[in-house]
N, C-alpha and C. Protein backbone atom coordinates (compact mmCIF):
# COMPACT_ATOMS: atom_id res chain seq x y z
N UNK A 1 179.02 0.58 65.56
CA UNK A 1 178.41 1.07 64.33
C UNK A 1 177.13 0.29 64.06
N UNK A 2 175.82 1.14 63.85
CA UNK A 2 174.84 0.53 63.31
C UNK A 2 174.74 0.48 61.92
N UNK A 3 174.61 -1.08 61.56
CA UNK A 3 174.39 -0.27 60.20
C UNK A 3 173.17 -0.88 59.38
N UNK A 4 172.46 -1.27 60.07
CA UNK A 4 171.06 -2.06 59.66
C UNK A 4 170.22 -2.15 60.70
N UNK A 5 168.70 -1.85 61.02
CA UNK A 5 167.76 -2.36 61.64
C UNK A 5 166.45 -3.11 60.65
N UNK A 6 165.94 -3.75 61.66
CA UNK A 6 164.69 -4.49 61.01
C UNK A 6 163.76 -4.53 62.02
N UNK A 7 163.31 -4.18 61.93
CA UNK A 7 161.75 -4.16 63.37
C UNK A 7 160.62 -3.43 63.07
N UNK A 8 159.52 -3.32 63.52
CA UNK A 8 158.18 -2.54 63.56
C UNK A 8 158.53 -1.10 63.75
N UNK A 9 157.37 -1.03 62.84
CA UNK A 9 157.45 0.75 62.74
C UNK A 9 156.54 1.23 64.24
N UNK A 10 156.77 2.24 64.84
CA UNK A 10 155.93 2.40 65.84
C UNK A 10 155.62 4.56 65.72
N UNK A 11 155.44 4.65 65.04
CA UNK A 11 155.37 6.00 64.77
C UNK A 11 156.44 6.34 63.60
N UNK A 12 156.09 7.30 62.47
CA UNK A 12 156.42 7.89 61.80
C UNK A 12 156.38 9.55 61.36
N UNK A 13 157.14 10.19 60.92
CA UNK A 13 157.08 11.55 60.12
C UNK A 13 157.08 11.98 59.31
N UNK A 14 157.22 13.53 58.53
CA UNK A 14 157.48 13.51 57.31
C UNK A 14 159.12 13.07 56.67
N UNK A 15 159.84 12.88 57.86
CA UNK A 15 161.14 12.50 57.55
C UNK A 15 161.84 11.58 58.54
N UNK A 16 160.82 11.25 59.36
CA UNK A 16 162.04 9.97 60.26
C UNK A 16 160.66 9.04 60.38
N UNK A 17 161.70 7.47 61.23
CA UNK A 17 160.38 6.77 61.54
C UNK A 17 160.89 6.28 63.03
N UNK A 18 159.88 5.78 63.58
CA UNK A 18 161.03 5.15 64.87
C UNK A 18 160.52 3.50 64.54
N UNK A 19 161.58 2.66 64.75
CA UNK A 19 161.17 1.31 64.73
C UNK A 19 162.09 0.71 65.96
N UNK A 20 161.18 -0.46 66.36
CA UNK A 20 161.39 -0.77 67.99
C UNK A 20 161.99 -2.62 66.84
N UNK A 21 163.48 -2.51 67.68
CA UNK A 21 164.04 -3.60 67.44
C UNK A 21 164.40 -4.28 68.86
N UNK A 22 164.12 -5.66 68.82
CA UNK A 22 164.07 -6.10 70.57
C UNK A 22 163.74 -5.60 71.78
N UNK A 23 162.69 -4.44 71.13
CA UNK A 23 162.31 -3.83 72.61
C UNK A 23 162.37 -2.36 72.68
N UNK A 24 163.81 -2.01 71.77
CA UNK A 24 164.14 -0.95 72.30
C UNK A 24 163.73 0.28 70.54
N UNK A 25 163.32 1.28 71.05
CA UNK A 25 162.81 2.26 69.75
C UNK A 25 163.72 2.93 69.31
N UNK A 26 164.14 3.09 68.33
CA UNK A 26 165.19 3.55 67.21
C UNK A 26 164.45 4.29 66.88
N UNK A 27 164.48 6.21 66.57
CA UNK A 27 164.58 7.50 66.03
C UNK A 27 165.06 7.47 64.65
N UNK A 28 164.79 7.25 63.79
CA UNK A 28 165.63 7.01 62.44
C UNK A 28 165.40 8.06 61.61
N UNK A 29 166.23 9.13 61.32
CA UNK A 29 165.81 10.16 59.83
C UNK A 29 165.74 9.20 58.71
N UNK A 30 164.94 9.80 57.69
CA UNK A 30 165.01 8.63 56.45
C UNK A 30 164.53 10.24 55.34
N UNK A 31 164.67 9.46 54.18
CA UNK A 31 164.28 10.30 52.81
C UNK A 31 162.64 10.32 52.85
N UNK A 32 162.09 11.31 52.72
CA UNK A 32 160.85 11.49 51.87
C UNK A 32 159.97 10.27 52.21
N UNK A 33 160.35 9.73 50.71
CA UNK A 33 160.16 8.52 50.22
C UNK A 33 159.21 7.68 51.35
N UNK A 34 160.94 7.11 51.94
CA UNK A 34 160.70 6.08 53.09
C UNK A 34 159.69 6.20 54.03
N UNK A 35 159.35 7.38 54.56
CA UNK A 35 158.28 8.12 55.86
C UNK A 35 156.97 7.66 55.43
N UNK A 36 157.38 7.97 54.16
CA UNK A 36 155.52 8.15 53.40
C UNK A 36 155.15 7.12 53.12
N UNK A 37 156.31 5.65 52.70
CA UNK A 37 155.29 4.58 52.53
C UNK A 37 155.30 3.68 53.68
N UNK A 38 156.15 3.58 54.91
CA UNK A 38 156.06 3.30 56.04
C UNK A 38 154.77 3.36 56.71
N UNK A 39 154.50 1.63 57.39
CA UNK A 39 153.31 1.46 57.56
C UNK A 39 152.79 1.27 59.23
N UNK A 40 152.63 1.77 60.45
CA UNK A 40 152.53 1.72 61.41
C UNK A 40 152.38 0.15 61.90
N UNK A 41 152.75 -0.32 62.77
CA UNK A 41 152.73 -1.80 62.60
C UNK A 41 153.30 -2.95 62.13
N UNK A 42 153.92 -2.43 60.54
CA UNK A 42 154.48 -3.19 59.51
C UNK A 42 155.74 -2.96 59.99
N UNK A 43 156.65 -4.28 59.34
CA UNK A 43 157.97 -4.34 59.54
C UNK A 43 159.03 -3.47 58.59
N UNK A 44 159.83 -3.34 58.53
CA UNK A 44 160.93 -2.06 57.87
C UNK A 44 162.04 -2.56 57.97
N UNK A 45 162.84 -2.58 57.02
CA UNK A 45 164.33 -3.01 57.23
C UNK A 45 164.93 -1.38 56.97
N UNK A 46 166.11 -1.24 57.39
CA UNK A 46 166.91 0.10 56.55
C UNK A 46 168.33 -0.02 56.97
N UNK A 47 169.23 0.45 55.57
CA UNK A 47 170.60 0.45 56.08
C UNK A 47 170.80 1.80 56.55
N UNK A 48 171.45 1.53 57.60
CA UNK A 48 171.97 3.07 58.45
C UNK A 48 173.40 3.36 58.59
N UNK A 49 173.36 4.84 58.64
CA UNK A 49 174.57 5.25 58.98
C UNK A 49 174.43 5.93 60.44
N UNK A 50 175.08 5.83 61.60
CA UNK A 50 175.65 6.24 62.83
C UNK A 50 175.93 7.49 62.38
N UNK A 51 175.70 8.61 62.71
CA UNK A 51 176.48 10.17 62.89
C UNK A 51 176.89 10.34 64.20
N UNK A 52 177.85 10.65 64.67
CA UNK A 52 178.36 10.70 66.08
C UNK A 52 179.03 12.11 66.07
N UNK A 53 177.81 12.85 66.78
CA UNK A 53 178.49 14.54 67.22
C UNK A 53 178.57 14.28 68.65
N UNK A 54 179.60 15.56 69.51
CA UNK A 54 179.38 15.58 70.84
C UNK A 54 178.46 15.75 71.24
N UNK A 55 177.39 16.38 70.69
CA UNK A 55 176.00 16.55 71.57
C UNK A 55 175.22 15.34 70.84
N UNK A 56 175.07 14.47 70.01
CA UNK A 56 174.34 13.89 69.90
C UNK A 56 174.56 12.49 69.35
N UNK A 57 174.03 11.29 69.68
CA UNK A 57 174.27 10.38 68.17
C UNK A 57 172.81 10.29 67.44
N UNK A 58 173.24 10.52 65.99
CA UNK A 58 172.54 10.42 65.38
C UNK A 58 171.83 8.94 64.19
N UNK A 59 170.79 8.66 63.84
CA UNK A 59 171.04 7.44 63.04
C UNK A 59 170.41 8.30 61.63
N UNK A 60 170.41 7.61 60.56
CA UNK A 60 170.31 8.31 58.96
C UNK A 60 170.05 6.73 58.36
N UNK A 61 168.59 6.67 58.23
CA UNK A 61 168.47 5.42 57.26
C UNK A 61 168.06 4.73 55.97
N UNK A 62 168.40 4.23 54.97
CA UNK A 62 167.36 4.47 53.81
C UNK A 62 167.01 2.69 53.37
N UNK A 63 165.99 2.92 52.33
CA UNK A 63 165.99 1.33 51.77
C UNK A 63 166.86 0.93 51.17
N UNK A 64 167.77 1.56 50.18
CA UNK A 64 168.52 0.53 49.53
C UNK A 64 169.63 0.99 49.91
N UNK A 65 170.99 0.14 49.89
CA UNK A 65 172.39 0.21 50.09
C UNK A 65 172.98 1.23 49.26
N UNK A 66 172.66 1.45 48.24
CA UNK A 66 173.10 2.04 47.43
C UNK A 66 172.61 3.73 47.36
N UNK A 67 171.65 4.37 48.53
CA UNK A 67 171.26 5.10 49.12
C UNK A 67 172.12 5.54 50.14
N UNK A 68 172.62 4.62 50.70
CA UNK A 68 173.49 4.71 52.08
C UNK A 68 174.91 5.08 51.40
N UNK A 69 175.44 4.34 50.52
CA UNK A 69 176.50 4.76 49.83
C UNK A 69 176.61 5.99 48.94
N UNK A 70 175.56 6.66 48.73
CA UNK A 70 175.51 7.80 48.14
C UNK A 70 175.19 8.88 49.29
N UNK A 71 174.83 8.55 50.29
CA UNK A 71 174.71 9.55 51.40
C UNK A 71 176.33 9.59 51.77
N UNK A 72 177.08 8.69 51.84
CA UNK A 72 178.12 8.72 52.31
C UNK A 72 179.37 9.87 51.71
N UNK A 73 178.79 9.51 50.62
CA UNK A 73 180.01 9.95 49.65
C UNK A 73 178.78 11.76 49.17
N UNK A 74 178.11 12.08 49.22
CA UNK A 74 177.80 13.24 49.92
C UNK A 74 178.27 14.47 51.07
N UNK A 75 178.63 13.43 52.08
CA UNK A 75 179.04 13.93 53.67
C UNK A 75 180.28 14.37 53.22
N UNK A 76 180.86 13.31 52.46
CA UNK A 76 182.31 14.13 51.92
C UNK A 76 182.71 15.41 51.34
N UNK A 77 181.32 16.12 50.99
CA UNK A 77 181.69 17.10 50.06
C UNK A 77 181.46 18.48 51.45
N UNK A 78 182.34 19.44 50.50
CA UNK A 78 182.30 20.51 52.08
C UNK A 78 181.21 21.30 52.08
N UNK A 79 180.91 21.17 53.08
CA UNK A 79 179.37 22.06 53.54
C UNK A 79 178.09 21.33 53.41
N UNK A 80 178.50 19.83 52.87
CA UNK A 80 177.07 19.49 53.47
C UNK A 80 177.46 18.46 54.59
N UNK A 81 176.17 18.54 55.55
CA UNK A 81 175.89 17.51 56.44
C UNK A 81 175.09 16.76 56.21
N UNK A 82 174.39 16.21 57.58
CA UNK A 82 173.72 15.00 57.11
C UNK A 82 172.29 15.37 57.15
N UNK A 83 171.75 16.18 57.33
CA UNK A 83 170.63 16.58 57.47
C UNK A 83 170.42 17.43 55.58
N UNK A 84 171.43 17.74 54.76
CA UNK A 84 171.43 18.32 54.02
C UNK A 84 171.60 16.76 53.08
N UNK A 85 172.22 16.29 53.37
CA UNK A 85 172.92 15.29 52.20
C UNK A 85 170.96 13.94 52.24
N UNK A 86 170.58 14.14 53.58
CA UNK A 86 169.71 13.00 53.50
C UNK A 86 168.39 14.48 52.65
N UNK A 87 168.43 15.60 52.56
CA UNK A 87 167.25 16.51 51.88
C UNK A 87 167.30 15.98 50.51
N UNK A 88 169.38 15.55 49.82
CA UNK A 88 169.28 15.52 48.46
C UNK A 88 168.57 14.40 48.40
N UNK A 89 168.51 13.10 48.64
CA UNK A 89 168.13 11.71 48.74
C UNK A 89 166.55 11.97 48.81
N UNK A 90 166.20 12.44 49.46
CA UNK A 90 164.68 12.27 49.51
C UNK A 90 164.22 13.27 48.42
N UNK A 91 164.51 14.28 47.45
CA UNK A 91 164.67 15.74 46.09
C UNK A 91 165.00 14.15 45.15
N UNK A 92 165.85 13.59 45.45
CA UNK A 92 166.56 13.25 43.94
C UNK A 92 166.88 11.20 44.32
N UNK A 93 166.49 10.94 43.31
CA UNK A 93 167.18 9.40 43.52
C UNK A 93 168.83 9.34 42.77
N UNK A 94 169.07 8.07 43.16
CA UNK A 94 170.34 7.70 43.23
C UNK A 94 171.21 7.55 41.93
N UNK A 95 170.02 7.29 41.15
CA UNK A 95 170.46 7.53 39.36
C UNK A 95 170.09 9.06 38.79
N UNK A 96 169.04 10.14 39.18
CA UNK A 96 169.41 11.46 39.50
C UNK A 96 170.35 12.01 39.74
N UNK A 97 171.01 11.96 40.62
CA UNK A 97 172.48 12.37 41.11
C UNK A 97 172.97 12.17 40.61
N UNK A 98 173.51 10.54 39.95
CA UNK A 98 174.81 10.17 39.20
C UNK A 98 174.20 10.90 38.25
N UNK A 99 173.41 11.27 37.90
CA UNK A 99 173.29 11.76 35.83
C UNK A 99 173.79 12.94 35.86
N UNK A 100 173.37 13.94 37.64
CA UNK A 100 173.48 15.34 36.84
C UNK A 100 175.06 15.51 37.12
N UNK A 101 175.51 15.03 38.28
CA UNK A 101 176.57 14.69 38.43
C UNK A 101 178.07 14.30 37.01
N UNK A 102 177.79 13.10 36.17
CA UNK A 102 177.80 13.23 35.14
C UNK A 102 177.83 14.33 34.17
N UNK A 103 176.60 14.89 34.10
CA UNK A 103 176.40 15.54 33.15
C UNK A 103 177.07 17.26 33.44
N UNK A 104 177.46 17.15 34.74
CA UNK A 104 178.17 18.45 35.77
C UNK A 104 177.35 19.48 35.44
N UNK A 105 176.15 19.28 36.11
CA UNK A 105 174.56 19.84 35.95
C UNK A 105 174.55 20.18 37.73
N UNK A 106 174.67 20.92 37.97
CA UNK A 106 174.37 21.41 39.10
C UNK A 106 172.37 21.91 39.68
N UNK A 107 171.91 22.28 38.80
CA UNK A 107 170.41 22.69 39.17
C UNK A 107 169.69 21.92 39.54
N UNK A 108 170.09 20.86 39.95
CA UNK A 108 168.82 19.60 40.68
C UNK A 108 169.37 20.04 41.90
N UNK A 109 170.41 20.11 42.28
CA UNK A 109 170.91 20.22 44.05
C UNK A 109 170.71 21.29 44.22
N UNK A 110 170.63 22.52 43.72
CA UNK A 110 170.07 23.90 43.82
C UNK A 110 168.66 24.02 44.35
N UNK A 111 167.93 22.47 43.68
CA UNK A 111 166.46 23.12 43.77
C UNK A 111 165.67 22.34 45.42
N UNK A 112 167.10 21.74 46.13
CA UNK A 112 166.89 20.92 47.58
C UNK A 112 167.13 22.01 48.63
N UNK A 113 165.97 22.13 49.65
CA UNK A 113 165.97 23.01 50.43
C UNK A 113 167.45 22.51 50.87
N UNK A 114 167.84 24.12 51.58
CA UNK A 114 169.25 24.34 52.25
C UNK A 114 170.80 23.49 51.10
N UNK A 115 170.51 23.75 49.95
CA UNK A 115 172.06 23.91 48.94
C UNK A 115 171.64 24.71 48.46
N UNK A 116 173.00 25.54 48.83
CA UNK A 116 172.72 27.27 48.09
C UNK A 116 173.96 26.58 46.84
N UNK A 117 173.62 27.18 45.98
CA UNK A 117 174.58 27.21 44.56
C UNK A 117 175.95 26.79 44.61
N UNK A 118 176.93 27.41 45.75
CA UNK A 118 178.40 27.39 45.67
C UNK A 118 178.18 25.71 46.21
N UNK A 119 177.18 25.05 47.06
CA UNK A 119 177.06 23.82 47.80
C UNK A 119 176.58 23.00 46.46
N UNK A 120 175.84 23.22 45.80
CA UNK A 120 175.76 22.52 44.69
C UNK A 120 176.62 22.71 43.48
N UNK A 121 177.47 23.23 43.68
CA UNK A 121 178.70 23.40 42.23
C UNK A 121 179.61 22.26 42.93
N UNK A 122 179.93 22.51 43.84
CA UNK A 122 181.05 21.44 44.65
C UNK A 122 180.68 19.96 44.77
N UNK A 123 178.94 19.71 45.53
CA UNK A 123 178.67 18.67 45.13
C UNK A 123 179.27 17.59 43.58
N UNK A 124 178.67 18.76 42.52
CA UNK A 124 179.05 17.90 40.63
C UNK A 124 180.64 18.15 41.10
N UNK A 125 181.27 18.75 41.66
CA UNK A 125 182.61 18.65 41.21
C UNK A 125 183.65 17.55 42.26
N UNK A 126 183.18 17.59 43.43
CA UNK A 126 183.41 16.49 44.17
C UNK A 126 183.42 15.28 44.26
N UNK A 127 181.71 15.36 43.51
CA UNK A 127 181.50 13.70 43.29
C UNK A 127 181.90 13.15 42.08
N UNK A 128 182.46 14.25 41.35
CA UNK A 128 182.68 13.15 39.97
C UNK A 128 183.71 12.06 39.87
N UNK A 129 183.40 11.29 39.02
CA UNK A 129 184.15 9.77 39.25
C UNK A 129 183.94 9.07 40.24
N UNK A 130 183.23 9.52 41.63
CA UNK A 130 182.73 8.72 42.83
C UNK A 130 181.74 7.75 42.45
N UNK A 131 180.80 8.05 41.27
CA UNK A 131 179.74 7.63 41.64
C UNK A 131 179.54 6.53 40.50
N UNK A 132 178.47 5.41 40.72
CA UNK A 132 178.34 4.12 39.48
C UNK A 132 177.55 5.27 38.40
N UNK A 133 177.94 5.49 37.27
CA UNK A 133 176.77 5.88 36.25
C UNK A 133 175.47 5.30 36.34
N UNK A 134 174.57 6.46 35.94
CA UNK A 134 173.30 6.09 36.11
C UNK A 134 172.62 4.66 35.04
N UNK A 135 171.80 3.92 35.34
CA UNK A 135 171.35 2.87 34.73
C UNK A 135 170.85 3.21 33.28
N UNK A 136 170.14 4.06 33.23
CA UNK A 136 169.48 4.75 32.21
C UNK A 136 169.29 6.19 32.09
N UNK A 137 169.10 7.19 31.36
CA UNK A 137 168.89 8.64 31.33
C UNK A 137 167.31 8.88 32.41
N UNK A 138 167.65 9.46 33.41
CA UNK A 138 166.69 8.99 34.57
C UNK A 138 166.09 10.54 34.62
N UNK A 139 165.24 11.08 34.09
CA UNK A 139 164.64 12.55 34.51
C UNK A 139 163.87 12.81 36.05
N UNK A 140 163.53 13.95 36.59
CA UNK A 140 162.87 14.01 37.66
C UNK A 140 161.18 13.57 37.41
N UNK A 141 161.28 13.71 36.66
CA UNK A 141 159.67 13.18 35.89
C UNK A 141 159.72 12.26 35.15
N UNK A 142 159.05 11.13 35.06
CA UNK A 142 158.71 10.48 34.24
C UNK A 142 157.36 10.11 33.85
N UNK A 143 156.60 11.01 34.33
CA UNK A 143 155.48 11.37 33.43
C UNK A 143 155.30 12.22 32.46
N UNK A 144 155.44 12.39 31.14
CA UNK A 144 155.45 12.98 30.30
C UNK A 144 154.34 14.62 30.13
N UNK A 145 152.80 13.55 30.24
CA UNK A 145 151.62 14.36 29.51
C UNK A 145 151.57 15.72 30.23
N UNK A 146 150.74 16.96 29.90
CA UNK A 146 150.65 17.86 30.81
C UNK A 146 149.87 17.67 31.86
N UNK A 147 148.95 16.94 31.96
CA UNK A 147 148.06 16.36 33.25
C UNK A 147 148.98 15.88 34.12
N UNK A 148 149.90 14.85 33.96
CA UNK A 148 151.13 14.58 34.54
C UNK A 148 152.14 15.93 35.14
N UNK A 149 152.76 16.35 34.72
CA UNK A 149 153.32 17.75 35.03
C UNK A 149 152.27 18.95 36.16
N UNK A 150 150.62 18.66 35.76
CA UNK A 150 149.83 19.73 36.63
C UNK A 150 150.32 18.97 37.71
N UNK A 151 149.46 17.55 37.69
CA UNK A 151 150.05 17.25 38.91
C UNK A 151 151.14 17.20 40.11
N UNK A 152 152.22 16.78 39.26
CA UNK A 152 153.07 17.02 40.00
C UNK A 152 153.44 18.42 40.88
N UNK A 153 152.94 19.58 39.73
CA UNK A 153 153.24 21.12 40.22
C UNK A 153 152.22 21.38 41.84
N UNK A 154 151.09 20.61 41.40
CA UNK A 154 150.04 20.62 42.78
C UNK A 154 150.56 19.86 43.66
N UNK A 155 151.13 18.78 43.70
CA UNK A 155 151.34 17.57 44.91
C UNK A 155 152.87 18.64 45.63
N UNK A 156 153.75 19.63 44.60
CA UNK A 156 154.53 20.06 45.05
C UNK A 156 154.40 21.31 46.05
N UNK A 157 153.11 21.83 45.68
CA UNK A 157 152.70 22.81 46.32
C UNK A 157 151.89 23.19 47.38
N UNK A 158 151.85 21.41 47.62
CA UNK A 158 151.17 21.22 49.21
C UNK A 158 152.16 20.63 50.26
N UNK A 159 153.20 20.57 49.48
CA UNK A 159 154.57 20.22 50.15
C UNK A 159 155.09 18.76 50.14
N UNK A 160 154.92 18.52 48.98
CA UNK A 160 155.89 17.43 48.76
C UNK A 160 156.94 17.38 47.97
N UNK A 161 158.26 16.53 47.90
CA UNK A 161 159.51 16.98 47.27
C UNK A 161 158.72 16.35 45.68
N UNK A 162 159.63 16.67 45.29
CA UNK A 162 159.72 16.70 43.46
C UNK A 162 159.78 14.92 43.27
N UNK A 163 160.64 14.43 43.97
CA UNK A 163 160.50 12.74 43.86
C UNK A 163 159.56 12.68 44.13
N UNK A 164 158.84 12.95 45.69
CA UNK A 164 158.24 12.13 45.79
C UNK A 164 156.84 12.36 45.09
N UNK A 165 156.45 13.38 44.49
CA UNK A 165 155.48 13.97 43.79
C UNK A 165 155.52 13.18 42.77
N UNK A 166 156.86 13.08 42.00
CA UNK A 166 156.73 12.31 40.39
C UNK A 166 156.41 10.67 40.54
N UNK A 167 157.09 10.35 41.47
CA UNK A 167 157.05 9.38 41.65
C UNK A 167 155.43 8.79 42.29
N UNK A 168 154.48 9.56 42.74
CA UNK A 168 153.21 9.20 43.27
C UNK A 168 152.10 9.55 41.98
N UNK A 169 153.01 10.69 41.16
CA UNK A 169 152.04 10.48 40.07
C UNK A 169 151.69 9.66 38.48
N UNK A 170 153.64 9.72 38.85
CA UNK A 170 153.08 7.89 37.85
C UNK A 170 152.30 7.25 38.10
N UNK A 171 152.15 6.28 39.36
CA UNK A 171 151.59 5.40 40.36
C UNK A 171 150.08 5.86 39.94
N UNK A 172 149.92 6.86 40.26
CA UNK A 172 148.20 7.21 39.92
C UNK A 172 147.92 7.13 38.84
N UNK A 173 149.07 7.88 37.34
CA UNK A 173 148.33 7.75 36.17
C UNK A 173 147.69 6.10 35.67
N UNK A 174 149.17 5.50 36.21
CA UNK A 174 149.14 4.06 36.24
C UNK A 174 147.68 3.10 36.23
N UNK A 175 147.38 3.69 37.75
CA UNK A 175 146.18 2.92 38.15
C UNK A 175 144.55 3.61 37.74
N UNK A 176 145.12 5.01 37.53
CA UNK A 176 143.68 5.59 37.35
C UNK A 176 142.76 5.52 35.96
N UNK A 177 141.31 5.26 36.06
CA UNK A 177 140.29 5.38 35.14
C UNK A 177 140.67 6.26 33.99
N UNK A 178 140.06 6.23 32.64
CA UNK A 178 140.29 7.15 31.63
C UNK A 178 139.86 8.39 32.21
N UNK A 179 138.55 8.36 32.84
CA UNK A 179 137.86 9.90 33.39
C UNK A 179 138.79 10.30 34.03
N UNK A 180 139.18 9.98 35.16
CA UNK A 180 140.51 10.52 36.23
C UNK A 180 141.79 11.00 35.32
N UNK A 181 141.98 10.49 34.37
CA UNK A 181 143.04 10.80 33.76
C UNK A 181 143.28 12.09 32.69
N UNK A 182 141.84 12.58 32.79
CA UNK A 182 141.35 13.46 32.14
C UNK A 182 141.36 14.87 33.26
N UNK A 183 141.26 14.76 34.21
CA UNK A 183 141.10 15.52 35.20
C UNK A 183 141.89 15.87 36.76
N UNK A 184 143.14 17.08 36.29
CA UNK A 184 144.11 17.13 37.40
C UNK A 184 143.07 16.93 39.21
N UNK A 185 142.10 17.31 39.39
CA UNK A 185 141.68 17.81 40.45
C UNK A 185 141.41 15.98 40.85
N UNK A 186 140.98 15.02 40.02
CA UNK A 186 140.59 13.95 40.35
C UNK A 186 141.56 12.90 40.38
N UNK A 187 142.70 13.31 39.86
CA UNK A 187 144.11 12.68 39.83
C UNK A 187 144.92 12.66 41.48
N UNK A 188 144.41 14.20 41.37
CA UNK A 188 145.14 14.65 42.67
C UNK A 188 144.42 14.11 43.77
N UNK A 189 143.13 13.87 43.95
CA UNK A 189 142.33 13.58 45.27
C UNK A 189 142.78 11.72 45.54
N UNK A 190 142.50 11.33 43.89
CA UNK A 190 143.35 9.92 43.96
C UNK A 190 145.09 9.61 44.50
N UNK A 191 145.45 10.93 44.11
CA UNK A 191 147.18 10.38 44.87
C UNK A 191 147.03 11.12 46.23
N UNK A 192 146.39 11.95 46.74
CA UNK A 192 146.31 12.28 48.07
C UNK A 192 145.80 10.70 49.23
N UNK A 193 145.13 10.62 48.50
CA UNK A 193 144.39 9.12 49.30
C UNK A 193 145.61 8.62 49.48
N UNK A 194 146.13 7.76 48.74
CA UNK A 194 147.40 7.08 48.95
C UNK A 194 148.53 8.01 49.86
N UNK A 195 148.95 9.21 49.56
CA UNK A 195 149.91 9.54 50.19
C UNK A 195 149.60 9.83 51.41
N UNK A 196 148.43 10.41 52.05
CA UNK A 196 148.10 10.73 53.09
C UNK A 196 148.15 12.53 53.33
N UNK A 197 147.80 13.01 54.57
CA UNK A 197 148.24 14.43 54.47
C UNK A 197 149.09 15.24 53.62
N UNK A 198 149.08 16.52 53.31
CA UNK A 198 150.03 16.89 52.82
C UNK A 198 151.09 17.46 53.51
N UNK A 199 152.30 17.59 53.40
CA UNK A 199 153.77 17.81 54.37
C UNK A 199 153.71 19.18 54.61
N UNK A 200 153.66 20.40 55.64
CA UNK A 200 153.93 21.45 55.55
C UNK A 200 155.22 21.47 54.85
């Protein structure tokens, strides 16, 4: 069982990275997230999970433990795999899930490519009581303003997930000038810089 690497990144995707530990290059799926701030060169830790089919072994890795433990307890529910369970992770963070979960809110897992409805009813009903409650009332946005919201609707529509959109446009409102903040088109050219291409 693997259940941690740490080594250089040596190529990345919109969803895996490979990192070369003692030599040898590790294929790693990861969330969203992880791909995009992964730095060619730079070092990477991630906890992993082993998938072991007959045709393949697979690895599934994320940054925090508590990522890995929510992928886990995912796999459990029927009809998703791991290619589905690592889509929710990179759509939704880990206090996301527990809330809607909680709240037996099914429409966040609805809105992750490949969970059709009956896969997201089972998810809230599977996981309940599995999971730590969320830290705080955690929305998919936490940018409020409507400049905030354009953005996000644009960063989503060049193909990025809903995290990782909200999450890059805090970061920009954060850092950007009053003028920029005034202006979706100049918001957006500022979080493109940082994120890099956009994801088909």
């Amino acid at each position: 069982m693997i259940s941690s690497l740490r080594g250089i990144v040596l190529a990345t995707t919109a969803d895996s990275v490979v990192i070369e530990v003692g030599g040898v290059g590790f294929f790693v799926a990861v969330p969203g997230d992880v791909a995009h701030t992964a730095r060619l060169g730079h070092e990477l830790r991630l906890h992993t999970s082993l998938i072991v089919r007959e045709d393949a072994l697979s690895l599934f890795g994320f940054a925090e433990a508590t990522e890995l433990e929510v992928f886990g307890h995912l796999l459990s529910v029927t009809g998703v795999g791991p290619k589905s369970a690592l889509g929710v992770l990179s759509h939704l963070s880990v206090d996301q899930i527990a809330a809607a979960v909680d709240a037996d809110d099914d429409a966040p897992f609805r809105r992750v490519s490949g969970i059709g409805p009956k896969t997201a009813k089972l998810i809230v009903v599977q996981l309940a009581g599995k999971l730590q409650p969320p830290t705080a009332a955690t929305p998919i946005s936490s940018v409020p303003d409507e400049i905030g919201t354009q953005l996000i609707a644009a960063l989503m529509g060049l193909g990025w997930s809903e995290r990782v959109a909200a999450d890059a446009a805090e970061s920009s409102l954060a850092e950007a000038s009053e003028t920029e903040r005034a202006s979706v088109a100049l918001l957006l050219r500022r979080t493109l810089a940082t994120l890099g291409p956009a994801r088909a």
